[in-house]
Protein backbone atom coordinates (compact mmCIF):
# COMPACT_ATOMS: atom_id res chain seq x y z
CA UNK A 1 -59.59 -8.22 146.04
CA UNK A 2 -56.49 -7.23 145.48
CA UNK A 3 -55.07 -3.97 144.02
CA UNK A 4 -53.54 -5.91 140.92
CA UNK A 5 -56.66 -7.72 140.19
CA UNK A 6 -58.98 -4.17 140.88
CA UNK A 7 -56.55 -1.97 138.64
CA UNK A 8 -57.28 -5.26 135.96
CA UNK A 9 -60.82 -4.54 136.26
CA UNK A 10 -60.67 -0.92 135.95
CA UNK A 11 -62.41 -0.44 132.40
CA UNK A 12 -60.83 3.43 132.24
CA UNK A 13 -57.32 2.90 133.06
CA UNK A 14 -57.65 0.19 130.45
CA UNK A 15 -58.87 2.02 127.52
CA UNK A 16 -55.67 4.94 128.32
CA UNK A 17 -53.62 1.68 128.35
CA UNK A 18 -54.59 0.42 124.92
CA UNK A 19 -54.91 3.95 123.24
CA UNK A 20 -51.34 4.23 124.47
CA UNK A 21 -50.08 0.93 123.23
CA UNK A 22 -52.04 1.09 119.74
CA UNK A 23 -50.23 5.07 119.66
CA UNK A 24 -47.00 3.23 120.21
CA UNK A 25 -47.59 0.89 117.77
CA UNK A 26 -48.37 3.04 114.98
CA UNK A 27 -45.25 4.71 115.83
CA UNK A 28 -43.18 1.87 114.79
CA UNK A 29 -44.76 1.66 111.68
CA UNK A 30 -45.13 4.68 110.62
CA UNK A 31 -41.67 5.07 111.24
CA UNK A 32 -41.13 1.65 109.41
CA UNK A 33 -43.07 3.52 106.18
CA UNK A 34 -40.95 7.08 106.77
CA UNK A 35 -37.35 5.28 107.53
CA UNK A 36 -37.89 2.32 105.46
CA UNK A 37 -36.55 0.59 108.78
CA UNK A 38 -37.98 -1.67 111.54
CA UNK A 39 -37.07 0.81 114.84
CA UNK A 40 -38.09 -0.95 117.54
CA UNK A 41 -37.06 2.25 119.85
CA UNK A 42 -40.20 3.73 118.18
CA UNK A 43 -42.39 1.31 120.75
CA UNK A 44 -40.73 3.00 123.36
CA UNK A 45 -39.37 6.07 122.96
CA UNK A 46 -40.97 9.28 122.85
CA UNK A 47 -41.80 11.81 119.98
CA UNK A 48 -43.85 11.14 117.06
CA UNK A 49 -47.08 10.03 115.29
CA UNK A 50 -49.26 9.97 117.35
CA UNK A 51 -48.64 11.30 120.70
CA UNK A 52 -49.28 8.08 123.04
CA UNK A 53 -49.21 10.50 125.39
CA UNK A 54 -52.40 12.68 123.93
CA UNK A 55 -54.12 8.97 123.19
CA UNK A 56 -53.49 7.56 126.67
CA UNK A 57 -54.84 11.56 128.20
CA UNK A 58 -57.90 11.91 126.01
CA UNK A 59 -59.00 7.95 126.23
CA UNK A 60 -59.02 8.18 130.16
CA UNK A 61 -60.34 11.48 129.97
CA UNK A 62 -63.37 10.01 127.25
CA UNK A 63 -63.68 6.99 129.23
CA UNK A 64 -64.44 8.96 132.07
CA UNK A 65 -66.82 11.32 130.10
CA UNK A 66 -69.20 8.69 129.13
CA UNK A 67 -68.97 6.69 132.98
CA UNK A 68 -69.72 9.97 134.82
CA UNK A 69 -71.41 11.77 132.44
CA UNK A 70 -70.09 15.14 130.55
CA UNK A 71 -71.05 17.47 132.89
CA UNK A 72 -69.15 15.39 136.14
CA UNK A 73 -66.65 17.12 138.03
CA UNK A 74 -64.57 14.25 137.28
CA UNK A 75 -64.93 14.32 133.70
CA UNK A 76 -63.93 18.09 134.03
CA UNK A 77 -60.68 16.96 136.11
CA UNK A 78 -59.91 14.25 133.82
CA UNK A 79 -60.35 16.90 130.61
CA UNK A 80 -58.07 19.38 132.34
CA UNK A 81 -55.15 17.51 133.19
CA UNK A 82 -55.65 16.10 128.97
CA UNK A 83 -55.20 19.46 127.79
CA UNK A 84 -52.33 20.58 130.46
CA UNK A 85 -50.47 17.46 129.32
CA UNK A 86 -51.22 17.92 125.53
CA UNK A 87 -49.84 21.67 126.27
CA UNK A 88 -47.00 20.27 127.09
CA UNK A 89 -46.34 17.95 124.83
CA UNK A 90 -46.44 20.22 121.78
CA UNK A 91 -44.92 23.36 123.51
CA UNK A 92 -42.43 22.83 126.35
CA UNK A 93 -41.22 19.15 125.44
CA UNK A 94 -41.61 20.48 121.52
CA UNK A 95 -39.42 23.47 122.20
CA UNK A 96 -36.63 21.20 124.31
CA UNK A 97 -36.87 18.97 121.89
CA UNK A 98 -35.56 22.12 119.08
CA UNK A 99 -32.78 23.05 121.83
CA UNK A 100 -31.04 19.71 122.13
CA UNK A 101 -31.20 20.05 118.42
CA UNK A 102 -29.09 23.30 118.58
CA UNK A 103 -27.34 21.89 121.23
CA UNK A 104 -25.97 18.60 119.37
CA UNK A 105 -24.99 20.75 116.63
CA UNK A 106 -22.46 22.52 119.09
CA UNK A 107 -20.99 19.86 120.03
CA UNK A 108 -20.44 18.26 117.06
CA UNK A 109 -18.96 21.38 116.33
CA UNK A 110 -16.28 21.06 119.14
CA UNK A 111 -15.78 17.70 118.56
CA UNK A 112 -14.11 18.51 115.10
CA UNK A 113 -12.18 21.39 117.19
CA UNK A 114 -11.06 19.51 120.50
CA UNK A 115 -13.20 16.64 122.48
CA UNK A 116 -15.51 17.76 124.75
CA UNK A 117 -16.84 14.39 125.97
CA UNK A 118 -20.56 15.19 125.91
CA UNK A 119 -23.01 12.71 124.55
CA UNK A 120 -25.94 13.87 122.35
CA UNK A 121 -28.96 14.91 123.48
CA UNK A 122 -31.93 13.53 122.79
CA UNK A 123 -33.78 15.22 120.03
CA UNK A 124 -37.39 13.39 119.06
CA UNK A 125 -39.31 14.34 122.58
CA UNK A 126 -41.79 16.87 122.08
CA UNK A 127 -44.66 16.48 119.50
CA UNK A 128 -46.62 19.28 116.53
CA UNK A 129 -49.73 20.03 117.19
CA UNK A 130 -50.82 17.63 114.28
CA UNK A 131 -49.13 14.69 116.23
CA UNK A 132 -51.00 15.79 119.56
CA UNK A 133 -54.09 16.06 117.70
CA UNK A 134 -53.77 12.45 116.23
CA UNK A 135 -53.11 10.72 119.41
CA UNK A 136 -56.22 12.73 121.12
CA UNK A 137 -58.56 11.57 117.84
CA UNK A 138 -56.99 8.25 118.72
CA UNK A 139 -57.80 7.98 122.72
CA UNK A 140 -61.24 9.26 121.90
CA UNK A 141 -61.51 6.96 119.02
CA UNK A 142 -60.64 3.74 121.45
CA UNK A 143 -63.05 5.51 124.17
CA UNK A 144 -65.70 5.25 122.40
CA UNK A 145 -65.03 1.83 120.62
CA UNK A 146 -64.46 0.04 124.20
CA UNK A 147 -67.01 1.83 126.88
């Protein structure tokens, strides 16, 4: 069989698949309710309600869970890597997120002074906790729906 066809059959790498794509999803329209604008950037970008990236973590991590049992060391592997990635997402990306922010700001600044020729940063990449928490109730959510 071939790796393609394996990776298709793989019922845990699916679920973090379609926690991620349904997070992605609900980005769009949740920014379509907020904005009052299609965004289709929304599917892809990141940032926002819900973190794909806490759905994705916490349905492989479920998935996983439930196959191997709670107490498995690879349930325990699976969990930790979740939580270092949700760390992440609502601290260090969070906190870059604030300083391109600041950062745009300056240069905006200088661009009303002299050109600086310095495109903006990008702003929306981190996550709250409340976002993080979403897209974890999410993964877990699809986890339990599809195993």
């Amino acid at each position: 069989m071939h790796f393609f066809e394996q990776i298709a059959k793989n019922d845990v790498f699916i679920v973090g698949l379609i926690a991620w794509f349904i997070a992605q999803a609900l980005k769009v329209i949740h920014s379509l309710i907020t904005d009052k604008k299609l965004n289709l950037y929304r599917f892809v970008g990141s940032g926002g309600m819900p973190s794909s990236h806490s759905s994705l973590v916490m349905g492989l991590s479920t998935a996983v869970g439930i196959k191997s049992g709670w107490d498995s060391a690879d349930y325990a592997i699976a969990l930790s890597f979740a939580l270092i990635i949700m760390y992440d997402a609502s601290g260090v990306r969070r906190a870059v997120g604030k300083q391109a922010i600041i950062l745009n700001k300056i240069i905006e600044d200088r661009h009303h002074h002299k050109p600086i020729g310095e495109q903006r940063l990008k702003e929306l990449i981190g996550h709250t906790p409340v976002e993080v928490f979403a897209g974890a109730l999410l993964g877990i959510i699809v986890a339990n729906l599809l195993i």
